[in-house]
Protein backbone atom coordinates (compact mmCIF):
# COMPACT_ATOMS: atom_id res chain seq x y z
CA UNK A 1 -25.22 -72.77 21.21
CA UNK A 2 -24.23 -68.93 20.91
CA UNK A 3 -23.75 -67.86 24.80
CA UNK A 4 -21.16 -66.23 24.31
CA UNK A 5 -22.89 -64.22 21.12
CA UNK A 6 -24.78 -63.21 23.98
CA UNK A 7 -22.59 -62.57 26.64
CA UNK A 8 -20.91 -60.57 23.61
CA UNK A 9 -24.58 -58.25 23.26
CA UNK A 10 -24.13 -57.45 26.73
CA UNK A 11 -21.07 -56.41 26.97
CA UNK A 12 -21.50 -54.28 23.72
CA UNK A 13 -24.89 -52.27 25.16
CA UNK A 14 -21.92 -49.90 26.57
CA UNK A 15 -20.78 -49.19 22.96
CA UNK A 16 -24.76 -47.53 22.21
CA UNK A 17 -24.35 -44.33 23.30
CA UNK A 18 -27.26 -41.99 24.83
CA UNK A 19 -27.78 -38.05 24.27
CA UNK A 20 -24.69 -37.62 22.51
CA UNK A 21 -26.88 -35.05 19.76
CA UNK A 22 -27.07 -32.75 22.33
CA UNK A 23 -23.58 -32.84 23.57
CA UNK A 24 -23.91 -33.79 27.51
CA UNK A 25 -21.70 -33.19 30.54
CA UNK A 26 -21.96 -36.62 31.72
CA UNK A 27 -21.77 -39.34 28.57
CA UNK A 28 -24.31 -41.87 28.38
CA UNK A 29 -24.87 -45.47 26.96
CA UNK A 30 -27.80 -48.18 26.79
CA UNK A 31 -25.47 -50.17 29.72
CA UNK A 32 -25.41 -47.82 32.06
CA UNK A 33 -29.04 -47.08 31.44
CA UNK A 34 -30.44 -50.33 31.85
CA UNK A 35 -28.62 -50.42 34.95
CA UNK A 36 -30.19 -47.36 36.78
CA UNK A 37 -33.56 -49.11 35.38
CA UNK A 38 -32.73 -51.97 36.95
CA UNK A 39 -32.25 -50.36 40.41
CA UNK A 40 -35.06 -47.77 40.10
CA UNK A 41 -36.92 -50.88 39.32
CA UNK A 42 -36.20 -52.82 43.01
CA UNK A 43 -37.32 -49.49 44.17
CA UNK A 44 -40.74 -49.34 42.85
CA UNK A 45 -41.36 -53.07 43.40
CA UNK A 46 -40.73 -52.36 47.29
CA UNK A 47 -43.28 -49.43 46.81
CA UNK A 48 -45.74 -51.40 44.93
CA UNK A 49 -45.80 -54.05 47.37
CA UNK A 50 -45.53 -52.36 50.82
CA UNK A 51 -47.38 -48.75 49.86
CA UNK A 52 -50.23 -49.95 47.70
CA UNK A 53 -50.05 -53.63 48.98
CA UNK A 54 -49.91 -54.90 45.21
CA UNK A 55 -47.93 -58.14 44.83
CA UNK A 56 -46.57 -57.95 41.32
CA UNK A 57 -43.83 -60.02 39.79
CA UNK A 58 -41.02 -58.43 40.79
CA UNK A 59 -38.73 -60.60 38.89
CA UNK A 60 -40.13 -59.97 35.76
CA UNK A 61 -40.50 -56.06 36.21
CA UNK A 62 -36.61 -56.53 37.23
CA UNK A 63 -35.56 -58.63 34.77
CA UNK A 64 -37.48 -56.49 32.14
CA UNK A 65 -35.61 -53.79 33.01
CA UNK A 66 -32.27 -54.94 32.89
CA UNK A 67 -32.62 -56.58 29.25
CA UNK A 68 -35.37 -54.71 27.83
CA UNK A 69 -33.05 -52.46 26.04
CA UNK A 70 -30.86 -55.17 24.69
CA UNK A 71 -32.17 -54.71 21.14
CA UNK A 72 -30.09 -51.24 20.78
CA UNK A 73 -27.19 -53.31 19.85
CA UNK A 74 -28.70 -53.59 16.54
CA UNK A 75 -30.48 -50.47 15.91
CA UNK A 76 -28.34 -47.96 17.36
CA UNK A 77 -29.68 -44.98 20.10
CA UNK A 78 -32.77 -44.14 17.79
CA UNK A 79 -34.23 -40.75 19.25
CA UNK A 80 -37.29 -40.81 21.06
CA UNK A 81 -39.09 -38.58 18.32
CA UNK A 82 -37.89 -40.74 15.78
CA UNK A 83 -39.46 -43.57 17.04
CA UNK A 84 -43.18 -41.57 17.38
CA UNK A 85 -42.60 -40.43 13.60
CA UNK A 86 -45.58 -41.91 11.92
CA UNK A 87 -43.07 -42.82 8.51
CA UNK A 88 -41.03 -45.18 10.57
CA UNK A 89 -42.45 -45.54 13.51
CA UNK A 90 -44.22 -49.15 12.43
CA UNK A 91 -41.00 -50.31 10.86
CA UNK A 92 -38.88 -49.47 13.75
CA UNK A 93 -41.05 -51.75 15.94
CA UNK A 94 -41.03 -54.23 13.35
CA UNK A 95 -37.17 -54.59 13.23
CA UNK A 96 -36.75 -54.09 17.46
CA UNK A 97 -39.01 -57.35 17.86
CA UNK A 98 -37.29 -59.38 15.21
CA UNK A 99 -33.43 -58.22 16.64
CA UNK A 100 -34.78 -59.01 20.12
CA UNK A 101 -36.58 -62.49 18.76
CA UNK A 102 -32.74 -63.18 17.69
CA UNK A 103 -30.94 -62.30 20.86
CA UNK A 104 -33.31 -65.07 22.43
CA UNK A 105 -31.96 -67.36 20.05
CA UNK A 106 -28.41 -66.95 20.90
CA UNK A 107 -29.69 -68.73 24.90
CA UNK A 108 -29.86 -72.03 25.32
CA UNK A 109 -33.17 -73.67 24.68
CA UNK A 110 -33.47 -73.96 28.63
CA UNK A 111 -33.16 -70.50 29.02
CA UNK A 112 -34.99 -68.82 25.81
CA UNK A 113 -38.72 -68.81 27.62
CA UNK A 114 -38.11 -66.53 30.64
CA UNK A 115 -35.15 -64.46 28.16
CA UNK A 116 -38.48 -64.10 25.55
CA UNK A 117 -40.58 -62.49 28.44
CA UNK A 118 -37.32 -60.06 29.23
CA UNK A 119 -36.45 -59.31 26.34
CA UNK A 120 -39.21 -59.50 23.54
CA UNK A 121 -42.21 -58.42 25.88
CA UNK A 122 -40.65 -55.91 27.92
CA UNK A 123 -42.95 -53.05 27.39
CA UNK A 124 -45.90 -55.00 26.23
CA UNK A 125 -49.39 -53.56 27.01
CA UNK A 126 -49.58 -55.37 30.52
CA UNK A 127 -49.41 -53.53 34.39
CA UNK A 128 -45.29 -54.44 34.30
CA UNK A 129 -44.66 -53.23 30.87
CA UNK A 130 -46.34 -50.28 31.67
CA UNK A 131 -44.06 -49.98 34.57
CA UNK A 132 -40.92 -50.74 32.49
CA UNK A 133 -41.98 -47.81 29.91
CA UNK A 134 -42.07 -45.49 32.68
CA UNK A 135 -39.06 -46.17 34.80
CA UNK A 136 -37.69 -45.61 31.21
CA UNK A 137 -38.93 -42.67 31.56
CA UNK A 138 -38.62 -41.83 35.08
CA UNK A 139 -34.28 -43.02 33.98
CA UNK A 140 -34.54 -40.10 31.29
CA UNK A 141 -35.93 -37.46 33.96
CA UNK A 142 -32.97 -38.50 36.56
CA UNK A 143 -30.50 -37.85 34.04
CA UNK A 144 -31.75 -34.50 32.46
CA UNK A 145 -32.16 -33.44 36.06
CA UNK A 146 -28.40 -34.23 36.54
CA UNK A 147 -27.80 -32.44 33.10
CA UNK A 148 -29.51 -29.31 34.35
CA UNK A 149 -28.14 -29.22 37.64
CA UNK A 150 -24.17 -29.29 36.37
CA UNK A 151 -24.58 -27.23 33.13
CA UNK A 152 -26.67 -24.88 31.27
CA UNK A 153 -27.54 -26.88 28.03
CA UNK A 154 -30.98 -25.58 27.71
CA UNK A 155 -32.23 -28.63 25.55
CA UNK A 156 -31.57 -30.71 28.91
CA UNK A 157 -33.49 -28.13 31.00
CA UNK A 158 -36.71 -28.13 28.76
CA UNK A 159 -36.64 -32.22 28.35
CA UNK A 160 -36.19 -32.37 32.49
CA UNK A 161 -39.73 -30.48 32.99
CA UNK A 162 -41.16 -32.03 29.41
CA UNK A 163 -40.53 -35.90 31.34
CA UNK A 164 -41.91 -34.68 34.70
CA UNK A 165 -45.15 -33.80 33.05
CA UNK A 166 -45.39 -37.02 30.90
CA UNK A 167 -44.26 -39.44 34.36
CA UNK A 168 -47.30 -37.17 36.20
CA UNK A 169 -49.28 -38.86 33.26
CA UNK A 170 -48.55 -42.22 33.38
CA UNK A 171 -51.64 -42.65 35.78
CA UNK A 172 -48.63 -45.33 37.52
CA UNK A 173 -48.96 -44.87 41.32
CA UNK A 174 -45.72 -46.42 42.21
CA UNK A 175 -44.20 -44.29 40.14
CA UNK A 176 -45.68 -40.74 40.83
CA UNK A 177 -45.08 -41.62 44.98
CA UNK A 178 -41.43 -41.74 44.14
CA UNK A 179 -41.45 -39.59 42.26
CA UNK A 180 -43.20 -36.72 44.57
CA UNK A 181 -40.48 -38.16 47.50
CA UNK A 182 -37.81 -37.40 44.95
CA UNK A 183 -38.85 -33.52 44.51
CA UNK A 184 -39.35 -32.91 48.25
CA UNK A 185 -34.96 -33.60 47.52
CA UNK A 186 -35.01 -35.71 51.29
CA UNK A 187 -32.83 -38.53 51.77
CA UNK A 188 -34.88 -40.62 48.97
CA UNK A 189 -33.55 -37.94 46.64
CA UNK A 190 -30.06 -38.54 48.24
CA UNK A 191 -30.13 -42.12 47.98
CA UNK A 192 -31.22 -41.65 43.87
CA UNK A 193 -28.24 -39.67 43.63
CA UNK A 194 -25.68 -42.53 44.03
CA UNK A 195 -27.82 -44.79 41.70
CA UNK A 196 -27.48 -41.72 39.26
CA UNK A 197 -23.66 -40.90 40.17
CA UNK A 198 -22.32 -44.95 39.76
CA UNK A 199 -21.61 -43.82 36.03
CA UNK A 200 -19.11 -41.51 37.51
CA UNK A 201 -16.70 -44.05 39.25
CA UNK A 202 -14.10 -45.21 37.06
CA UNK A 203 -12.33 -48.70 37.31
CA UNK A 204 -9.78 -50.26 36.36
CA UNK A 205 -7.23 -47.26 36.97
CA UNK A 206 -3.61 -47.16 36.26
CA UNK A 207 -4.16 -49.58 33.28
CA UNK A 208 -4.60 -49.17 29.72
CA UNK A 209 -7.89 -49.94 28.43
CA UNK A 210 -9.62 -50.81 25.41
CA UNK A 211 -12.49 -51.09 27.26
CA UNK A 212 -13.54 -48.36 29.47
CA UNK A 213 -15.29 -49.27 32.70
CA UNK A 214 -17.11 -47.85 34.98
CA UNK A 215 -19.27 -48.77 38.02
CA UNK A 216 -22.98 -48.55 36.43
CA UNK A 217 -21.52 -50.76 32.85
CA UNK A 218 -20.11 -53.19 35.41
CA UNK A 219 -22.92 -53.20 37.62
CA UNK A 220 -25.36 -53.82 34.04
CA UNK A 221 -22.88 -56.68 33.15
CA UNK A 222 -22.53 -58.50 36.79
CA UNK A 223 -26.47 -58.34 37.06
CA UNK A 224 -26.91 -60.03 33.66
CA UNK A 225 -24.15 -62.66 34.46
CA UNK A 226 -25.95 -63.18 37.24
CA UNK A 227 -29.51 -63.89 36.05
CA UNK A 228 -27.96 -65.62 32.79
CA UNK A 229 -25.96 -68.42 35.77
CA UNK A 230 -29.14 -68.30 37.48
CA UNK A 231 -31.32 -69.50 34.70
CA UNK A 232 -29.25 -71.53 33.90
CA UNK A 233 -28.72 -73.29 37.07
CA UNK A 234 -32.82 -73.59 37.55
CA UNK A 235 -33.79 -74.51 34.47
CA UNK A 236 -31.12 -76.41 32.69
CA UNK A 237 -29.46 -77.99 36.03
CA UNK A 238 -32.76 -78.29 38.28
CA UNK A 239 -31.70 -75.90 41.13
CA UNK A 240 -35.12 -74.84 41.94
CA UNK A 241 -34.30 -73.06 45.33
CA UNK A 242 -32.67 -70.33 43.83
CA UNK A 243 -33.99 -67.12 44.41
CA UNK A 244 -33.46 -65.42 41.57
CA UNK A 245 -35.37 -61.94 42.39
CA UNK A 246 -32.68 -61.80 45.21
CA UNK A 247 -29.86 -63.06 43.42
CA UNK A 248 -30.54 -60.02 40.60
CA UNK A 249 -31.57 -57.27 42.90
CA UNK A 250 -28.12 -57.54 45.29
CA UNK A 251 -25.84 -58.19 41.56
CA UNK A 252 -27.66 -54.72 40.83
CA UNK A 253 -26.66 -53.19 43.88
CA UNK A 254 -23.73 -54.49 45.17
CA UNK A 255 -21.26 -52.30 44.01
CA UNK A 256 -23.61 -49.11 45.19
CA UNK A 257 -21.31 -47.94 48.39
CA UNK A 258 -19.06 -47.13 45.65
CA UNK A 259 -20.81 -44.25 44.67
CA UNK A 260 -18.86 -42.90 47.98
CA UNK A 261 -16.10 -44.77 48.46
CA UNK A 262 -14.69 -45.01 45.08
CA UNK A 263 -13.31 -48.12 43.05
CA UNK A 264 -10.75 -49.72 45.29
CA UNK A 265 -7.49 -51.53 43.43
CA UNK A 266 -8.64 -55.21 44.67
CA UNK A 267 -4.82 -56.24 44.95
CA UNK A 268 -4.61 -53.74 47.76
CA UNK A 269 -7.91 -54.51 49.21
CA UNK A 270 -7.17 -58.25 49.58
CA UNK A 271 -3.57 -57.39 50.25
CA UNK A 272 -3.63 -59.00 53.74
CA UNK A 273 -6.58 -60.18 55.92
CA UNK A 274 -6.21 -56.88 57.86
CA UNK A 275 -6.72 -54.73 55.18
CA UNK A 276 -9.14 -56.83 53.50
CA UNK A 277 -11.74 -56.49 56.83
CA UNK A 278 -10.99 -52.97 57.52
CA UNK A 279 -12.64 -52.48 53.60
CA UNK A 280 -15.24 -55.18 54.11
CA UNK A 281 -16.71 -52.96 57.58
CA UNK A 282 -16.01 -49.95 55.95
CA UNK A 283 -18.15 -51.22 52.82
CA UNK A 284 -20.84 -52.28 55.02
CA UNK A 285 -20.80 -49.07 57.06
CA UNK A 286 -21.33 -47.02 53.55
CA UNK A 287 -24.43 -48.93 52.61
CA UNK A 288 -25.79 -48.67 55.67
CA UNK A 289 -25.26 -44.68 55.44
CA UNK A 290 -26.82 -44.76 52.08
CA UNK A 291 -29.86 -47.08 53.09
CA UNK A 292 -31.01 -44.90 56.45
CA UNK A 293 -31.26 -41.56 53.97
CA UNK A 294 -34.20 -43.71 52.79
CA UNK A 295 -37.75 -44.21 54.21
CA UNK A 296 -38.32 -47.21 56.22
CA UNK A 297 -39.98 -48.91 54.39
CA UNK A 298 -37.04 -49.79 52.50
CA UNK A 299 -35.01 -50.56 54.91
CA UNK A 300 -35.05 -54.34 55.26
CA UNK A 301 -34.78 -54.93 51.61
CA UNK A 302 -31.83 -52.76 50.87
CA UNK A 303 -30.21 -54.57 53.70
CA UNK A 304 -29.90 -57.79 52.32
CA UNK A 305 -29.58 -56.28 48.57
CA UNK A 306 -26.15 -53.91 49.69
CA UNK A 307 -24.96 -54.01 52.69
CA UNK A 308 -25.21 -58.29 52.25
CA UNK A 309 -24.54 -58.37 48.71
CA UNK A 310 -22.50 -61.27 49.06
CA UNK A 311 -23.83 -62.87 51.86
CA UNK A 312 -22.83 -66.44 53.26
CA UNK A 313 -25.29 -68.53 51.12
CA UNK A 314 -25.65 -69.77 47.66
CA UNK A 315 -27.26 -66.76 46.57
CA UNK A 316 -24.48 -64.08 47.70
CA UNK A 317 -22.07 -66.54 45.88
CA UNK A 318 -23.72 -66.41 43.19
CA UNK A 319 -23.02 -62.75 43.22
CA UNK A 320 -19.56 -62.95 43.79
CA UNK A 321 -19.29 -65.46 40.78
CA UNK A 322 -20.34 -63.38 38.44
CA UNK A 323 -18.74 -60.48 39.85
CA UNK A 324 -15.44 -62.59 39.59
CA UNK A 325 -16.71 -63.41 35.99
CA UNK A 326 -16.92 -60.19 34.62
CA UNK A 327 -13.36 -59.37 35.71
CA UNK A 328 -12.31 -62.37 33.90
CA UNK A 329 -13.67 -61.12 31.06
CA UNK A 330 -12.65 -58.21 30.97
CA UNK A 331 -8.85 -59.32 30.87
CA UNK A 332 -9.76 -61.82 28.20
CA UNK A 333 -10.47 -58.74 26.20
CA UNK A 334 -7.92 -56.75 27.16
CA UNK A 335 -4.41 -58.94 27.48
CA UNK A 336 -3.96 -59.42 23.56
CA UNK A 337 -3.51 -55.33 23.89
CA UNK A 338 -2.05 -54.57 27.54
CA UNK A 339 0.82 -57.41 28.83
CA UNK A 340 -0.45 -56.58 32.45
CA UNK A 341 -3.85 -57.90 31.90
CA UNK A 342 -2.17 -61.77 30.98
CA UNK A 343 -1.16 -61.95 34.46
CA UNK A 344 -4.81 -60.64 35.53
CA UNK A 345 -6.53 -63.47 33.38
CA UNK A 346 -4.54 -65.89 34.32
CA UNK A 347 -4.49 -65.27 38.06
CA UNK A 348 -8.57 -64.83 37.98
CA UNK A 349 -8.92 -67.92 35.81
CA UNK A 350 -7.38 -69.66 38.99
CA UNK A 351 -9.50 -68.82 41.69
CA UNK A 352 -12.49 -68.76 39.63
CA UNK A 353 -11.38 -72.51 39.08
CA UNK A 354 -9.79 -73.91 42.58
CA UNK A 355 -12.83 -71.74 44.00
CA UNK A 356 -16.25 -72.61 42.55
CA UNK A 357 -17.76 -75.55 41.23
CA UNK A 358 -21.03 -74.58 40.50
CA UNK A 359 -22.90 -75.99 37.12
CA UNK A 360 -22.78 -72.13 36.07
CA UNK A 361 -19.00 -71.69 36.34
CA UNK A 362 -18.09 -74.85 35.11
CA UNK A 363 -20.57 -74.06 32.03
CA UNK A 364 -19.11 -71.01 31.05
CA UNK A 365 -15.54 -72.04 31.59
CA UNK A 366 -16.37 -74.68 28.92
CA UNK A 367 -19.08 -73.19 26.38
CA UNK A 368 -18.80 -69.32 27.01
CA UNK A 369 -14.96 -67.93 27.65
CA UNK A 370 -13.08 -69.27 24.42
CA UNK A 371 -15.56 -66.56 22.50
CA UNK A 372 -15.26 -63.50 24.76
CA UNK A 373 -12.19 -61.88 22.78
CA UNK A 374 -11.61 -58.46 21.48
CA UNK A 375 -11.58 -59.42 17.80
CA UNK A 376 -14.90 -61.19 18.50
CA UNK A 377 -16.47 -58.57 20.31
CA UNK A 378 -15.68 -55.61 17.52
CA UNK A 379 -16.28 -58.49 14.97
CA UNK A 380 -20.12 -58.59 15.59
């Protein structure tokens, strides 16, 4: 098995950078990308199903999102006119199915059908890959908006009105709704904002890092953990009650009050039981800030996805697991560099241990881990 080849793709979609031709204020990559996706994705689902009372997979328009772009490890940020150039264009496609066909592979057999829809088909010719394509899309608009707003690069200012007219032309009603709430700039607009602005919250302060980290990368890795455990757990361990639409949309979103509050130092959040509630009301009352700028109709749903990211059942641990996860990997690939992150492994490796023993933990613990080092990951 190669799970940790993949777990090793997913942590390098951070390394694929975005824009960089044109020299951008804010620096972009393929993780924090598929991210925003991801979350612009739970939004359209909600607007699909309560505004035009269509009942689509929202799984699979989720879980499209988040690994459709997976493939970039391979080829690289290939600009969007490259890819319509009619020299290349065929052979382009060609090589993106057969790099995605192999980061299927790396799964375990168990896990390789529902990966294969994600991955492989993510923009295929049906209603949801038609969505994916244009929250693509819609992703590109957000950020050339943000481009145009904070500087004067007028390559950023054309592109922003060039994608408004191409999203008015998807013919995607989901999609043009939102988008028509986001230009009225009303508390929908607002709320897009800290989706957009997740990018700009560093973590892991006051160390040195190999790595670099930030809120959206994290937010792409913890959601990917996440499905990956629960895929795992349904299809290779028989734990059919897992909802894993739920499970994804709150590891999307649960780091989202951050956009406002910032990256807390967790050694000083969980520093007593005092401190530790005072931040977990305080996190609560942020999301629920952030979810009344949006229409009601959102309301409910945002709820359970934020402001109960980690909520008291099997499915908010979940979340916490692989939120736990990624921090332990992230000191595995850091501590051969920084002495300080040793004692971080080690002490994470112990909780994640004497806390959790789920079929998912105790899986990667044995099959995953041992191959998420630095040397392996710059290796690939």
């Amino acid at each position: 098995m190669k799970n940790g080849k993949f777990t090793n793709t997913i942590i390098r979609m951070q390394y694929v950078p975005r824009w960089s031709e044109h020299a951008p204020r804010f620096e972009d990559n393929a993780s924090a990308h598929s991210f925003r996706c991801a979350a612009l994705s739970i939004m359209i689902g909600i607007i699909e199903e309560k505004v035009y009372s269509n009942p689509l997979d929202k799984l699979k328009l989720l879980g499209r999102c988040l690994w459709g772009d997976l493939n970039n490890t391979g080829t690289g940020s290939i600009k969007h006119v490259t890819k319509k150039e009619s020299l290349v264009m065929n052979h382009i496609r060609s090589y993106e199915q057969e790099l995605s066909k192999e980061i299927v592979s790396y799964l375990s057999k168990s896990l390789q059908e529902q990966a294969f829809d994600y991955i492989v088909k993510a923009q295929d010719d049906t209603y949801i890959g038609r969505l994916v394509d244009a929250i693509d899309t819609l992703d590109a608009y957000l950020y050339c908006h943000r481009e145009s707003r904070y500087d004067s690069n007028p390559f950023f200012h054309a592109k922003h009105k060039e994608l408004e007219q191409t999203l008015a032309d998807t013919g995607l009603a989901s999609v043009t709704w939102l988008l028509d709430e986001y230009k009225k700039q009303s508390g929908l607009y607002e709320f897009v904002q800290y989706i957009v602005a997740l990018d700009t919250v560093q973590r892991w302060n006051g160390s040195y890092n190999l790595v670099p980290d930030n809120d959206a990368t994290h937010s792409f890795r913890v959601a990917s953990l996440a499905l990956f455990n629960g895929l795992l757990e349904r299809e290779r361990f028989g734990n059919k009650s897992i909802d894993l639409y739920k499970l994804l949309a709150k590891a999307t979103l649960h780091d989202l009050p951050e956009a406002l509050s910032g990256d807390v130092v967790s050694n000083f959040k969980h520093n007593n039981p005092d401190i530790k509630l005072a931040f977990e009301q305080y996190e609560k009352e942020t999301a629920l800030f952030m979810i009344n700028k949006l229409p009601e109709l959102f309301h409910a749903d945002m709820l359970e996805f934020i402001a109960h990211s980690k909520s008291d059942d099997y499915v908010g641990e979940m979340v916490d697991i692989a939120d736990k996860l990624d921090a332990l990997i992230k000191a595995s690939l850091e501590m051969r560099n920084n002495p300080h992150y040793a004692d971080t492994y080690y002490n994470q490796l112990l909780k994640v241990q004497h806390r959790y023993e789920n079929p998912c933990v105790i899986f990667f613990l044995a099959y995953t881990l041992h191959d998420l080092t630095y040397s392996n990951l710059i290796g690939q």
